[in-house]
Protein backbone atom coordinates (compact mmCIF):
# COMPACT_ATOMS: atom_id res chain seq x y z
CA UNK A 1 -34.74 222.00 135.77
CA UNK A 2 -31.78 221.79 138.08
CA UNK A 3 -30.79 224.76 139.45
CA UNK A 4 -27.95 222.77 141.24
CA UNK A 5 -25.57 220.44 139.50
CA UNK A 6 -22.13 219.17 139.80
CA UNK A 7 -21.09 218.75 136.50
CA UNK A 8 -17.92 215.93 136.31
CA UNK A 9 -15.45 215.08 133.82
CA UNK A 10 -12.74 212.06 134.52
CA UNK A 11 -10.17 212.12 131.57
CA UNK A 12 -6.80 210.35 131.68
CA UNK A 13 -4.91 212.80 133.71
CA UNK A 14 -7.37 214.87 136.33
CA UNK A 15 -10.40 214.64 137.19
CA UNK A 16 -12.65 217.81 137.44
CA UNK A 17 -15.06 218.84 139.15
CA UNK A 18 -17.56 221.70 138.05
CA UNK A 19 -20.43 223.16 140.53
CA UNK A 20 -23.29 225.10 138.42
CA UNK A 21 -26.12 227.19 139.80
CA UNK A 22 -29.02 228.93 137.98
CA UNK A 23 -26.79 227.87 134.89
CA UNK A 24 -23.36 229.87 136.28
CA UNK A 25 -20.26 227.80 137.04
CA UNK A 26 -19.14 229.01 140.48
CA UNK A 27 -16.86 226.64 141.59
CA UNK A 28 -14.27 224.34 140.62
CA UNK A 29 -11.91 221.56 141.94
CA UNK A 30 -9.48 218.77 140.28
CA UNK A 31 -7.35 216.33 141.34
CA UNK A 32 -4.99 213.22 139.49
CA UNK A 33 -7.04 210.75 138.03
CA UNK A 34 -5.24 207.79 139.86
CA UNK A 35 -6.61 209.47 143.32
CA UNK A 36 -9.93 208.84 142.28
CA UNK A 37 -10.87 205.91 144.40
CA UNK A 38 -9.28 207.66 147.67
CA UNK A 39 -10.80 211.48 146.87
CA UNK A 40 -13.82 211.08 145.04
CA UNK A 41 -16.15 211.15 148.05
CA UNK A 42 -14.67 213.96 149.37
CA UNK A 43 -15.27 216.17 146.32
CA UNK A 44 -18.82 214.74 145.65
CA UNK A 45 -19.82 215.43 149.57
CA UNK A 46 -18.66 219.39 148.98
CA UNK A 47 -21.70 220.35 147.53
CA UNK A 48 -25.67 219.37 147.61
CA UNK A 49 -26.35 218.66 144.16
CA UNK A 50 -27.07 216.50 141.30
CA UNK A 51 -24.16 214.83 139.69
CA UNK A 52 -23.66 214.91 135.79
CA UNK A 53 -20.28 212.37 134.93
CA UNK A 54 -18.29 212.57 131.83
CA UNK A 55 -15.75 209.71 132.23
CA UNK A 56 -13.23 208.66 129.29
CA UNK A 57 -11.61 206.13 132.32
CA UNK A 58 -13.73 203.49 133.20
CA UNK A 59 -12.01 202.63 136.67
CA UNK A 60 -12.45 206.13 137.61
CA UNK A 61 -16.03 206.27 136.51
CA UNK A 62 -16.84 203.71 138.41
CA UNK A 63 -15.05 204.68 141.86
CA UNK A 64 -17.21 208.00 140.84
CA UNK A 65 -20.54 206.10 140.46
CA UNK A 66 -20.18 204.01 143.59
CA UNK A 67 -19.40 207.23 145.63
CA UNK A 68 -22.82 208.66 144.20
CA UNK A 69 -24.54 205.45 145.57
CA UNK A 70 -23.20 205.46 148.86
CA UNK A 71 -23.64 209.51 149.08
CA UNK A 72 -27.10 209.26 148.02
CA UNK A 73 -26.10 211.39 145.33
CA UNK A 74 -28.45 211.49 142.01
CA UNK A 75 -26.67 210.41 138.84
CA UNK A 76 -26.43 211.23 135.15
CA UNK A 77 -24.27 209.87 132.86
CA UNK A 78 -23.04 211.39 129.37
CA UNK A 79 -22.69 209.73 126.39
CA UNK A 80 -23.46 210.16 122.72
CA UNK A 81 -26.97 208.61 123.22
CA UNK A 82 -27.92 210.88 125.98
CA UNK A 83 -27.23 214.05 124.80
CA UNK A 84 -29.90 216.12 122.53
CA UNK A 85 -28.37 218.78 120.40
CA UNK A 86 -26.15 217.22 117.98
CA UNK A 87 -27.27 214.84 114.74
CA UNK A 88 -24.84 211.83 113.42
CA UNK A 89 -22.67 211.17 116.76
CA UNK A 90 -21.78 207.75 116.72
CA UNK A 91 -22.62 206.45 119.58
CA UNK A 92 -19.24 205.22 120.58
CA UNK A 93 -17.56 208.75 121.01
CA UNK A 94 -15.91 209.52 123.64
CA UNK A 95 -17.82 211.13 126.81
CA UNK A 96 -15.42 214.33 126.91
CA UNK A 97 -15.92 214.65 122.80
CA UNK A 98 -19.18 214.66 123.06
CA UNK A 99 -19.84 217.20 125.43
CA UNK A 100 -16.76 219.30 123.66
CA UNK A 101 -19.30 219.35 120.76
CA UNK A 102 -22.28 220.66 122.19
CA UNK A 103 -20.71 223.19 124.21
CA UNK A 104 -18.36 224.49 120.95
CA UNK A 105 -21.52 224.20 118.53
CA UNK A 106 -24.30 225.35 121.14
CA UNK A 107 -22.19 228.17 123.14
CA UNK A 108 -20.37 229.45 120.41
CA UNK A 109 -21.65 228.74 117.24
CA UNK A 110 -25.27 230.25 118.99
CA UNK A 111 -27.07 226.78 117.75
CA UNK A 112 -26.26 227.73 113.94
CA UNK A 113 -22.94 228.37 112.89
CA UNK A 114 -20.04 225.37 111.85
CA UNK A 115 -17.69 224.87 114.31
CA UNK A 116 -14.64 223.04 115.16
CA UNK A 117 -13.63 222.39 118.03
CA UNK A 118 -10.13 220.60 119.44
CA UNK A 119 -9.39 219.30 122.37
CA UNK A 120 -5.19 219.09 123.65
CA UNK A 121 -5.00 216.44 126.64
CA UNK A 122 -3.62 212.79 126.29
CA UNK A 123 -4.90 212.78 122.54
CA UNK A 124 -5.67 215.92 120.34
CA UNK A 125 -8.65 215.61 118.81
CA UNK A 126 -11.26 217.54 116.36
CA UNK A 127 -14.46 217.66 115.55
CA UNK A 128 -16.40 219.22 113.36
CA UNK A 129 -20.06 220.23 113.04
CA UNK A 130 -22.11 222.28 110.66
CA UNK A 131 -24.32 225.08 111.21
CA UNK A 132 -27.84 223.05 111.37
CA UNK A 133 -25.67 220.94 114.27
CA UNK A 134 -24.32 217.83 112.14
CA UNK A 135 -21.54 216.10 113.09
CA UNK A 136 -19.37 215.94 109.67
CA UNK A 137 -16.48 213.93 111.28
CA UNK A 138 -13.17 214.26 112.72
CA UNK A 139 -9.48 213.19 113.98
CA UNK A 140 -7.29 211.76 116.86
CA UNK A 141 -3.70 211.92 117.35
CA UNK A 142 -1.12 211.64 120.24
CA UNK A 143 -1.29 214.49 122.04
CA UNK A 144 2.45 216.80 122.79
CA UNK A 145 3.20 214.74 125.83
CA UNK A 146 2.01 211.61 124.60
CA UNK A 147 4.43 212.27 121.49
CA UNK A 148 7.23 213.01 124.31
CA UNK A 149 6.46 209.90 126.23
CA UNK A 150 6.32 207.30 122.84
CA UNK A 151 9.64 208.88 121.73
CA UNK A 152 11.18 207.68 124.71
CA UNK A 153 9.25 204.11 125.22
CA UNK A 154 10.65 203.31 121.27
CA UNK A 155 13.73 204.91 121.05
CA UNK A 156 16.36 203.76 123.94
CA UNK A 157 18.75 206.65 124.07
CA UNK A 158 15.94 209.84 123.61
CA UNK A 159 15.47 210.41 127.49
CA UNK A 160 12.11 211.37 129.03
CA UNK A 161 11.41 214.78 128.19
CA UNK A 162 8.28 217.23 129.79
CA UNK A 163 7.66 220.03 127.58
CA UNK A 164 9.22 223.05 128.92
CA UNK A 165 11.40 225.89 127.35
CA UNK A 166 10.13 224.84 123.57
CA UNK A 167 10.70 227.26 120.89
CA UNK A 168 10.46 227.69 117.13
CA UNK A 169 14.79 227.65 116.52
CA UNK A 170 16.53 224.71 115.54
CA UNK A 171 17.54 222.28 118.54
CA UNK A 172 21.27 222.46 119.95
CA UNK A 173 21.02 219.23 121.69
CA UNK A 174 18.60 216.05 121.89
CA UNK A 175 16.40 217.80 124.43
CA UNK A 176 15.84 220.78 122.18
CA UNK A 177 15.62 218.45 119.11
CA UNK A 178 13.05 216.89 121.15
CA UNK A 179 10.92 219.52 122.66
CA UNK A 180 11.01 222.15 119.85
CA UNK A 181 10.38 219.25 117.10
CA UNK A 182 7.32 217.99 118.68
CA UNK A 183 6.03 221.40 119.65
CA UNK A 184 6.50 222.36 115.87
CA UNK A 185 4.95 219.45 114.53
CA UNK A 186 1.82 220.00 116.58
CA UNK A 187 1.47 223.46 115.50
CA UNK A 188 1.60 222.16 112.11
CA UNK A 189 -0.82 219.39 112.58
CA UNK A 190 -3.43 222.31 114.01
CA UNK A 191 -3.16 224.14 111.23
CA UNK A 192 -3.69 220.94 108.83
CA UNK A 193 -6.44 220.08 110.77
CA UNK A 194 -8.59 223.52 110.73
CA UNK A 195 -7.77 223.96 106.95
CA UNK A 196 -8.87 220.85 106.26
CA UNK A 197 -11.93 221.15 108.20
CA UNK A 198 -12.89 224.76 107.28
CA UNK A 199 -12.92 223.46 103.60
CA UNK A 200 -14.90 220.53 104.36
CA UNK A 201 -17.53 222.37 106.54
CA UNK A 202 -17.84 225.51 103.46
CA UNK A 203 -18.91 222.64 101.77
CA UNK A 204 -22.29 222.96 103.21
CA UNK A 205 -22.59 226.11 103.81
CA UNK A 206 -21.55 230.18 103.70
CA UNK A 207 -20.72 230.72 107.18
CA UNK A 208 -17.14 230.46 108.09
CA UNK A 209 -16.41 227.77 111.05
CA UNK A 210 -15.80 228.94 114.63
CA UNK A 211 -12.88 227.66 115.83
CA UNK A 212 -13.02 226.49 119.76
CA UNK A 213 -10.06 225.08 121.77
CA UNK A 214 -9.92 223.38 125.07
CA UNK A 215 -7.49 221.43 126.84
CA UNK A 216 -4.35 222.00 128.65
CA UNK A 217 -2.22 222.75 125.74
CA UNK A 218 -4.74 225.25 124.26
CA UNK A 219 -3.44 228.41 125.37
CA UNK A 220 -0.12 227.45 124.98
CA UNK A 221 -0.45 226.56 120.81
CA UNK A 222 -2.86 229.26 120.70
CA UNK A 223 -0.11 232.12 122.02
CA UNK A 224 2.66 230.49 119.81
CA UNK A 225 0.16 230.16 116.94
CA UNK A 226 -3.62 232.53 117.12
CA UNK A 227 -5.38 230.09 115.40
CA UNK A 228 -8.38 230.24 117.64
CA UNK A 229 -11.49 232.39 117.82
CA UNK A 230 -12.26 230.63 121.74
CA UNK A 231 -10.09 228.87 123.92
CA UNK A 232 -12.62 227.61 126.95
CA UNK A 233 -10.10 225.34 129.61
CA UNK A 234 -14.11 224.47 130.82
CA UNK A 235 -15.82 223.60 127.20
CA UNK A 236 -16.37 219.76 128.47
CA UNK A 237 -17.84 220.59 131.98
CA UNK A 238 -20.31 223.32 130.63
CA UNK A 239 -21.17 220.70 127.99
CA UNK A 240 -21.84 218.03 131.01
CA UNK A 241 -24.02 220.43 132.33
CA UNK A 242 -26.06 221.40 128.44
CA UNK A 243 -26.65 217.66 127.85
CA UNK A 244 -27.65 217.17 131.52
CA UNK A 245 -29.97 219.71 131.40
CA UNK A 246 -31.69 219.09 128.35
CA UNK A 247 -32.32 215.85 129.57
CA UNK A 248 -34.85 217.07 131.83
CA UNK A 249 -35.39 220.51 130.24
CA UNK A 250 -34.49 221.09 126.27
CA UNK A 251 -35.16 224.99 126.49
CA UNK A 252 -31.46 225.55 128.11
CA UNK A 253 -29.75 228.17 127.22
CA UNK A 254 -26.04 229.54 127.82
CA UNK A 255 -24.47 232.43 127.33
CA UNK A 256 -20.67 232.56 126.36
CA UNK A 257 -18.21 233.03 129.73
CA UNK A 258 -16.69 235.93 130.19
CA UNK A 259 -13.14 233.98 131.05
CA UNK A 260 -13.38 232.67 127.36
CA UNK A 261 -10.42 234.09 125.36
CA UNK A 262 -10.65 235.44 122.33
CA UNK A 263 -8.84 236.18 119.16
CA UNK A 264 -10.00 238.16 115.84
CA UNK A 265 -10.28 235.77 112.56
């Protein structure tokens, strides 16, 4: 079993950078995806560990992987073939979905309750799994700023907007009608989503779904909108570190972090 492992996940915006020990995450670091290349090194050399990589951009990956080689740095990718835990993953899923899964269904749902769990970064995304860890299915769509950013690619006079300000009262000018329409419609796609996943996970079951949320509009929906039993901004790293684990050793075990927020359902 490792006792030391730098657990990695490269999405489309940051990369970051998780250092476990005895199973605790004690340290953490990010930086812009597009700095890979240059920084990579630097963040791999800060501690002596293992390496575990998530990576949903395949330049970055690799800058990652040839950093490892040149560090003499031990290497272990995840995918949907090399993690343990979960039954029908398709094996092209996304790296940072899969390990969402396993650390939603194996953290929180204690290895036999449903979950669903959604991730908010570049796409929002769900998944769900049942109790005996099955994955039933799930959905993509653009995620807020992604919405913000096709607006203004498709539509010449909607300017280039970052979310900031949004509220739940009609718009006063194309900003507002922007930002507040967008934020809105998310909420209400979230809400679509976990109904119609709660009803389809019942389906096979009693228990009622735990709901987990990660991603860097998480917290934000989830104060507008509790909809939420966990929001962990770590779920993908400590599910890098799960599915590294059990590769070596299946008896892992994690206990739920005491940063993870929390809201009664």
């Amino acid at each position: 079993m490792n006792t030391s492992l730098l657990a990695i996940d490269a999405g489309n915006s940051r990369v970051k950078y998780a250092h476990f020990l005895h199973g605790k995450l004690i340290n953490f670091w990010h930086h812009p995806t597009d700095a890979t290349t240059a920084v990579c090194a630097e963040f791999l050399a800060r501690v002596d560990a293992s390496v575990a990589l998530a990576s949903v951009v395949p330049t970055a990956g690799d800058a990652i992987k040839a950093a490892c080689t040149r560090l003499g740095k031990p290497l272990f990718e995840v995918n949907a073939p090399a993690q343990r835990f979960l039954t029908g993953m398709k094996d092209t899923m996304g790296a940072d979905r899969v390990a969402d899964a396993v650390a939603a269904w194996k953290i929180y749902g204690k290895g036999r309750r449903p979950v669903l769990v959604m991730g908010f970064g570049t796409a929002t995304t769900l998944l769900a799994i049942s109790g005996s860890g099955h994955v039933k299915g799930g959905w993509i769509a653009p995620g807020i700023h992604t919405t913000l950013q096709v607006l203004h690619d498709h539509c010449e006079l909607l300017p280039l907007l970052t979310m900031e300000g949004q509220s739940d009262v009609l718009g006063h000018d194309t900003e507002s009608h922007m930002r507040n329409g967008v934020f809105l419609g998310h909420i209400g796609l979230v809400k679509q989503w976990l109904e119609s996943g709660k009803r389809g996970l019942n389906g096979g079951g009693r228990s009622r779904p735990v709901t987990v949320a990660t991603g860097g509009w998480a917290e934000k929906v989830q104060a507008f909108a509790p909809l939420f039993n966990h929001i962990d901004p770590e779920l993908t790293l400590r599910g890098v570190y799960l599915i590294a684990e059990a590769a070596a050793v299946t008896s892992a075990t994690v206990a739920p972090p005491a940063s993870s927020t929390e809201s009664a359902k």
